[in-house]
Protein backbone atom coordinates (compact mmCIF):
# COMPACT_ATOMS: atom_id res chain seq x y z
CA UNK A 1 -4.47 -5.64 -9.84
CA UNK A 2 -4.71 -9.27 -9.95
CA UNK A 3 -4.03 -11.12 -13.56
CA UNK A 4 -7.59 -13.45 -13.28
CA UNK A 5 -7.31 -13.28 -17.00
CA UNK A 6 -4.60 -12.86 -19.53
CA UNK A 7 -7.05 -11.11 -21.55
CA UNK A 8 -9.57 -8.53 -20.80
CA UNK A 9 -11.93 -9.61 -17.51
CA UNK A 10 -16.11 -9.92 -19.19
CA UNK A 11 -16.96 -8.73 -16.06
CA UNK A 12 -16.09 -6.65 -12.96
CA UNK A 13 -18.01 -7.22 -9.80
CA UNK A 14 -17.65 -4.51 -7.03
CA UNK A 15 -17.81 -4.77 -3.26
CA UNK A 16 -16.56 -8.30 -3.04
CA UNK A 17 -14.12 -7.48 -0.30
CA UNK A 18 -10.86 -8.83 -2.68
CA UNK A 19 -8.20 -7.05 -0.94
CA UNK A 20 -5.65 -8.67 1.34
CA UNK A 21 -3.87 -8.44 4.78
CA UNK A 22 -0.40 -6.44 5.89
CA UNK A 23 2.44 -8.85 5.90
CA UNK A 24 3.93 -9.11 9.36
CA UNK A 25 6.97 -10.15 7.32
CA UNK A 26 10.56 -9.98 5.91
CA UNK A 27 9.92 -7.49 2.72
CA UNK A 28 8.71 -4.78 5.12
CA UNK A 29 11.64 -3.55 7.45
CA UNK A 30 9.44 -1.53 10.04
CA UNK A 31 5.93 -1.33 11.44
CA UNK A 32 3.44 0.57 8.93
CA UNK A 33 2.74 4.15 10.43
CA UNK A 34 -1.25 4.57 9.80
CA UNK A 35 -3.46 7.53 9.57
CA UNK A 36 -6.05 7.26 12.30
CA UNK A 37 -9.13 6.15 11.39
CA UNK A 38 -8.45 4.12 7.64
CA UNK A 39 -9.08 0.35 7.37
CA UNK A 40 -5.90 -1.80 8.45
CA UNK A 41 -7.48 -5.58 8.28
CA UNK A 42 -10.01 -7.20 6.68
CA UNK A 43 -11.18 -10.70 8.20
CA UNK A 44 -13.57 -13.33 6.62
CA UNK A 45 -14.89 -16.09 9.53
CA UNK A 46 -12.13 -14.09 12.03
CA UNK A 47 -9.40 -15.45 9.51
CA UNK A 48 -7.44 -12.57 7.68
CA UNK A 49 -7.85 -12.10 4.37
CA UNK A 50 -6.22 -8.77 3.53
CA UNK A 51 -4.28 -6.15 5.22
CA UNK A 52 -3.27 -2.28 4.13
CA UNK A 53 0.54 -0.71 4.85
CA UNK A 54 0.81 3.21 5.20
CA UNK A 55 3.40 5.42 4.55
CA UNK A 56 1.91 8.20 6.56
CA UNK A 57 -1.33 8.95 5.06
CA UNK A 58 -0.57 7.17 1.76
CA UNK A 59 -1.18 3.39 0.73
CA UNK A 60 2.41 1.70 0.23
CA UNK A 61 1.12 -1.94 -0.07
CA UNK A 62 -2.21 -4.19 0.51
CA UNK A 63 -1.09 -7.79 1.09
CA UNK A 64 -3.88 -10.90 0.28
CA UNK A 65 -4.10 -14.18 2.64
CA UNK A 66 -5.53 -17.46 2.01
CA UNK A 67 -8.33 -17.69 3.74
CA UNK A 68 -8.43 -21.33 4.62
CA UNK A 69 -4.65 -21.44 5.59
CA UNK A 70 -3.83 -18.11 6.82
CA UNK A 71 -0.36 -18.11 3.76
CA UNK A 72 0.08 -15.16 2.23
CA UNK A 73 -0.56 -15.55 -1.62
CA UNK A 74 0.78 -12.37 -2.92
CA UNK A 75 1.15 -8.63 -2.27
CA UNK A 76 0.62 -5.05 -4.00
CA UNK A 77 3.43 -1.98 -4.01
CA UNK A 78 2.39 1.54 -4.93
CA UNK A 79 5.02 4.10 -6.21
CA UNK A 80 4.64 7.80 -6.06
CA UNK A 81 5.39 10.88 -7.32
CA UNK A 82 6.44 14.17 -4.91
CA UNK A 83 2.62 15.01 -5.15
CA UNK A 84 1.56 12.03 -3.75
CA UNK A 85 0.15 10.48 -7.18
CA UNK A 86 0.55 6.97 -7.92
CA UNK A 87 2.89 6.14 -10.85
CA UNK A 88 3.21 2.40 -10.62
CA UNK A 89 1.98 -0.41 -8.92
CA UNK A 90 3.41 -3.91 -9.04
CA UNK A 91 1.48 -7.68 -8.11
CA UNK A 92 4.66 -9.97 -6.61
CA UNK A 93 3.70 -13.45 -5.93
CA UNK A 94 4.25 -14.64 -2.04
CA UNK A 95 7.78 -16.38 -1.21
CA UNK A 96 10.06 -15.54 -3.85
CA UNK A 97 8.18 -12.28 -4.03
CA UNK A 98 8.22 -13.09 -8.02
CA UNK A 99 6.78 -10.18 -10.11
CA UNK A 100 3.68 -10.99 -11.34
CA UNK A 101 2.29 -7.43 -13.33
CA UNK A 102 3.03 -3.86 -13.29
CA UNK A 103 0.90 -1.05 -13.95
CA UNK A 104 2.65 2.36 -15.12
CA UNK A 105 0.27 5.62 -15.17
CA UNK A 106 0.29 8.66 -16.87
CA UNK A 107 -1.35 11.78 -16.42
CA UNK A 108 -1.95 15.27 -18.54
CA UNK A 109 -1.32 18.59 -17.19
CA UNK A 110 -4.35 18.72 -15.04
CA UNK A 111 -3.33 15.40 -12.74
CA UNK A 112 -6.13 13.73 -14.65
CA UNK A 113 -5.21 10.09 -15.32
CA UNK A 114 -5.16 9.22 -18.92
CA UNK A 115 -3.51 5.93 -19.91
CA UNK A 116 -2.21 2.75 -17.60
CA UNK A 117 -0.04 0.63 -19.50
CA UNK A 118 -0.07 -2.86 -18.26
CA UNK A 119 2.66 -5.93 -17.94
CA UNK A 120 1.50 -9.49 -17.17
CA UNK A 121 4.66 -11.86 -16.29
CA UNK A 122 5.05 -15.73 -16.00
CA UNK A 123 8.36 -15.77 -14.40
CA UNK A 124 10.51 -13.17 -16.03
CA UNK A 125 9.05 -13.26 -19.30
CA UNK A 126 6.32 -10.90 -20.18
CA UNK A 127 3.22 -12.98 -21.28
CA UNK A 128 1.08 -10.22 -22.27
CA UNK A 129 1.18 -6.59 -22.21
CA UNK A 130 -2.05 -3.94 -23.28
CA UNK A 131 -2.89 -0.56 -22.07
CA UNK A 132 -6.29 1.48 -20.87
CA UNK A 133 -6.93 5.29 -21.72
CA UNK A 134 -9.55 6.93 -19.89
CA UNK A 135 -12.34 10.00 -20.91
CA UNK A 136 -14.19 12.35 -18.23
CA UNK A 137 -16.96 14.39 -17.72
CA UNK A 138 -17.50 18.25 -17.73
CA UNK A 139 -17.32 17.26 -13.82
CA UNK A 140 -14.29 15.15 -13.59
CA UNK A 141 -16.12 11.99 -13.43
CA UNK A 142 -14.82 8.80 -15.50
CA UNK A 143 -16.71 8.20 -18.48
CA UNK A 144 -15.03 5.99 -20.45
CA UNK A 145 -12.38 3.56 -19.96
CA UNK A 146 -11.27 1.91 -23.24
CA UNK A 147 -8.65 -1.31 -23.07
CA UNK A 148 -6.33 -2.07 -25.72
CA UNK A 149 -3.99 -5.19 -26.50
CA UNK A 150 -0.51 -4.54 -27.34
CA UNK A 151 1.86 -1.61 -26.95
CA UNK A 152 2.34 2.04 -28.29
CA UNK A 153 5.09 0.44 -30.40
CA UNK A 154 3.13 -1.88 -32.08
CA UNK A 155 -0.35 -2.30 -33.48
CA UNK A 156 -2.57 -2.24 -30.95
CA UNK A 157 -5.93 -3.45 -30.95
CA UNK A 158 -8.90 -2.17 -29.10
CA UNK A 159 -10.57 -4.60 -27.23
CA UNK A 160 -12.98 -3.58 -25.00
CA UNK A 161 -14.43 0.02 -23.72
CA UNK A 162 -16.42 0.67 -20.93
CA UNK A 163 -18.99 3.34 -20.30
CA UNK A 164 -20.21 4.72 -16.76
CA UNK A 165 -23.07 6.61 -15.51
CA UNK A 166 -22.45 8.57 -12.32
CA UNK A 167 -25.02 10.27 -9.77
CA UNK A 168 -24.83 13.45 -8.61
CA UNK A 169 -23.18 12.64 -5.57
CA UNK A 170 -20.19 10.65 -6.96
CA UNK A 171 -21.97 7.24 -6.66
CA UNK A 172 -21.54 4.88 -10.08
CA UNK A 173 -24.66 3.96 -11.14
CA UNK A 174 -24.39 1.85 -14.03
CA UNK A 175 -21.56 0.60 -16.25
CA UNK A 176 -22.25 -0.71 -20.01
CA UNK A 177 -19.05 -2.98 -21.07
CA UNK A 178 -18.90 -3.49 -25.03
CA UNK A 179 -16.37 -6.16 -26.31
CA UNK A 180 -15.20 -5.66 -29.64
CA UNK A 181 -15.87 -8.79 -32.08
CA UNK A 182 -13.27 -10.25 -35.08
CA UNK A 183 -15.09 -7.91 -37.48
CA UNK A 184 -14.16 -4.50 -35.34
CA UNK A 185 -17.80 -4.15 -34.34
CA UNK A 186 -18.71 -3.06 -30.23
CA UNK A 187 -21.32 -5.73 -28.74
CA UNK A 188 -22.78 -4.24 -25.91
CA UNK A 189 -21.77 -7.86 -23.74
CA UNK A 190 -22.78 -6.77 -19.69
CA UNK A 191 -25.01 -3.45 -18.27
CA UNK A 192 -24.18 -3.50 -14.30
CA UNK A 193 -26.50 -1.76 -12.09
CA UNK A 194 -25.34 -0.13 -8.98
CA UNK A 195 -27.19 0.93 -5.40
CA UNK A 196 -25.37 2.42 -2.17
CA UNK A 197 -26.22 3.17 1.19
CA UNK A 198 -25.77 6.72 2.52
CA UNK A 199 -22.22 5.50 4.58
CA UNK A 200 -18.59 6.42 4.08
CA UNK A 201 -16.77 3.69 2.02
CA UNK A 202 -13.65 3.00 3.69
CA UNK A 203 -11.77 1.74 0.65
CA UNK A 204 -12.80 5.15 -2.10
CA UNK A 205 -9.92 7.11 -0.41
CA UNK A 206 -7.54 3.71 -1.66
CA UNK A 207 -9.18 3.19 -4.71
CA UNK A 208 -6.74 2.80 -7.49
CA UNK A 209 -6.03 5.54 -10.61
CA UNK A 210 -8.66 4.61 -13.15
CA UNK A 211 -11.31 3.11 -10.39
CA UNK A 212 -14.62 3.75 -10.79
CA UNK A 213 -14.79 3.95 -6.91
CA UNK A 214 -17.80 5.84 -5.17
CA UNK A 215 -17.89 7.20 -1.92
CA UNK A 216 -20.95 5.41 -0.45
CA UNK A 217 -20.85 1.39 0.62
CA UNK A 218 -22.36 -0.68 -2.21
CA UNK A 219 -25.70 -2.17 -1.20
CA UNK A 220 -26.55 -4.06 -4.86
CA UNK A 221 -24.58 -5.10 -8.00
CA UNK A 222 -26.88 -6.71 -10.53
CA UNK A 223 -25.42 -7.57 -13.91
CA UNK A 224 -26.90 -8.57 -16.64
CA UNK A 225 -25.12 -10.92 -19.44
CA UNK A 226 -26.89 -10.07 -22.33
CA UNK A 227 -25.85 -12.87 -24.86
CA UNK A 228 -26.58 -15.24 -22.60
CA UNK A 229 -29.72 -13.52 -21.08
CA UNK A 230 -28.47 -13.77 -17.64
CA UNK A 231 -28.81 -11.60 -14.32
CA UNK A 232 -26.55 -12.22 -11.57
CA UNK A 233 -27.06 -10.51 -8.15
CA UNK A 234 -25.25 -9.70 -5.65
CA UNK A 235 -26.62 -8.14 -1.83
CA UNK A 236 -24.75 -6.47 0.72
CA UNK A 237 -25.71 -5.36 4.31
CA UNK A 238 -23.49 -3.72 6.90
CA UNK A 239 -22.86 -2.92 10.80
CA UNK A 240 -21.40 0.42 10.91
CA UNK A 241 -19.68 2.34 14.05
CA UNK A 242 -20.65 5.25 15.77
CA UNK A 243 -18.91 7.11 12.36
CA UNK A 244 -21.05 5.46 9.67
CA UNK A 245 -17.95 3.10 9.17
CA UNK A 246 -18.79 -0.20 7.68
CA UNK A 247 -17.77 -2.59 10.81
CA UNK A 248 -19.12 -5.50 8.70
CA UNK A 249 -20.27 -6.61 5.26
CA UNK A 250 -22.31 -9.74 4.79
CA UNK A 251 -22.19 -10.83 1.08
CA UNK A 252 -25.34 -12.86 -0.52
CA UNK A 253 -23.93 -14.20 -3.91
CA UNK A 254 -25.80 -15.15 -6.92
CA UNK A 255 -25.41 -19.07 -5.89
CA UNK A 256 -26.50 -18.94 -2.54
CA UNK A 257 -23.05 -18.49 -0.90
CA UNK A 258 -23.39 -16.28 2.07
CA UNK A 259 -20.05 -14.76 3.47
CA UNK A 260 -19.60 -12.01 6.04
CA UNK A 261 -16.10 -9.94 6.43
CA UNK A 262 -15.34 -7.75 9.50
CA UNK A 263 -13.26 -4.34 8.79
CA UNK A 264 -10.66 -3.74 11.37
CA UNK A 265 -9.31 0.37 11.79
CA UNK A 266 -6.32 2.20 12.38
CA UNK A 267 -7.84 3.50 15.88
């Protein structure tokens, strides 16, 4: 739940491995007790880029390294409820562990997420502040994820909403992000494509509330810009274990950049 924008990100890449590494280090008071089998490291050229901390079975925290110097540049928290359900998340900046955004989520009667409000800080001042509610399908599927700036308590403004098409099996298949313009009218802006392999995605089980996260790796990601008539691609290949585990993901980026990041597991 990085801030890469105060405002509302014009698009959202998936599979770009861009989660972090488990802090060997002062703000966690005992070693992380892991399920067996769920992803614990995540290298990039055998430097560590991102690491997961367990409270038993559940996420507590994914920490996120520099990968040229090995620093840690800031860290996630997760806060449940006695079912298990995540009811805030916080970014804190690395050192003075500074608090950098909070997410707070609600959900109806059925456990079915419906609105994250959201908190952006620059030091202890909140810089901006906007919420997301979220529709479903007749199968429990999200739909429709619709961004807003501002609070409850004020006027708030939509800004963006976000519609999803979803395969029988759980994969997304396509997402159509519409901006909304000065005069109140939806520009369809970006239509993102989606292919998978047939292999267990390590990271659906993490995925946050409000994720469109499918089960199966992500093989493709093309995007198309549509004011600007531009496609951007994105490939990805994997080595999996003798579970159909991703042990590896090589990334081929739109401008050529190759990178390759290794997935390390609890067993």
């Amino acid at each position: 739940m990085k801030l890469r924008n105060k405002f509302i990100p014009a698009v959202l890449f998936f599979g770009v491995v861009a989660l972090s590494s488990c802090e060997k280090q002062e703000h966690e008071s005992m070693d992380p007790v892991m399920e067996q089998g769920v992803i614990s490291h995540i290298l990039a050229d055998s430097a560590e880029v991102t690491s997961y901390n367990f409270a038993g079975k559940q996420l507590s925290q994914i920490n996120h390294y520099n990968v040229e110097t090995g620093d840690l540049e800031s860290f996630e928290k997760y806060e449940r409820d006695s079912k298990g359900k995540v009811v805030k998340s916080t970014m804190h900046g690395a050192g003075t562990h500074a608090l950098l955004s909070e997410q707070v989520y609600h959900y109806n009667t059925n456990n079915r997420l419906v609105k994250t409000e959201m908190s952006y800080y620059n030091g202890s001042k909140v810089e901006y502040q906007g919420f997301a509610t979220y529709e479903y399908d007749a199968k429990n599927y999200l739909e429709k994820k619709t961004v807003f700036e501002g609070t409850d308590n004020e006027k708030a403004a939509v800004k963006s909403y976000t519609l999803y098409e979803v395969l029988p099996n759980g994969n997304y298949a396509q997402e159509k992000q519409f901006i909304i313009d000065d005069k109140s009218d939806a520009k369809l802006f970006s239509t993102t494509t989606y292919s998978y392999d047939s292999s267990v995605n390590p990271f659906h089980e993490l995925a946050e509330p409000g994720t469109a996260s499918s089960p199966n790796n992500l093989v493709a990601a093309v995007t198309e810009v549509h004011n600007s008539k531009k496609t951007y691609k994105y490939n990805y290949t994997y080595t999996y274990d003798e579970r159909g585990y991703p042990l590896t993901q090589a990334v081929a980026s739109p401008n050529g950049k190759n990178q390759t990041y290794k997935y390390l597991y609890s067993n």
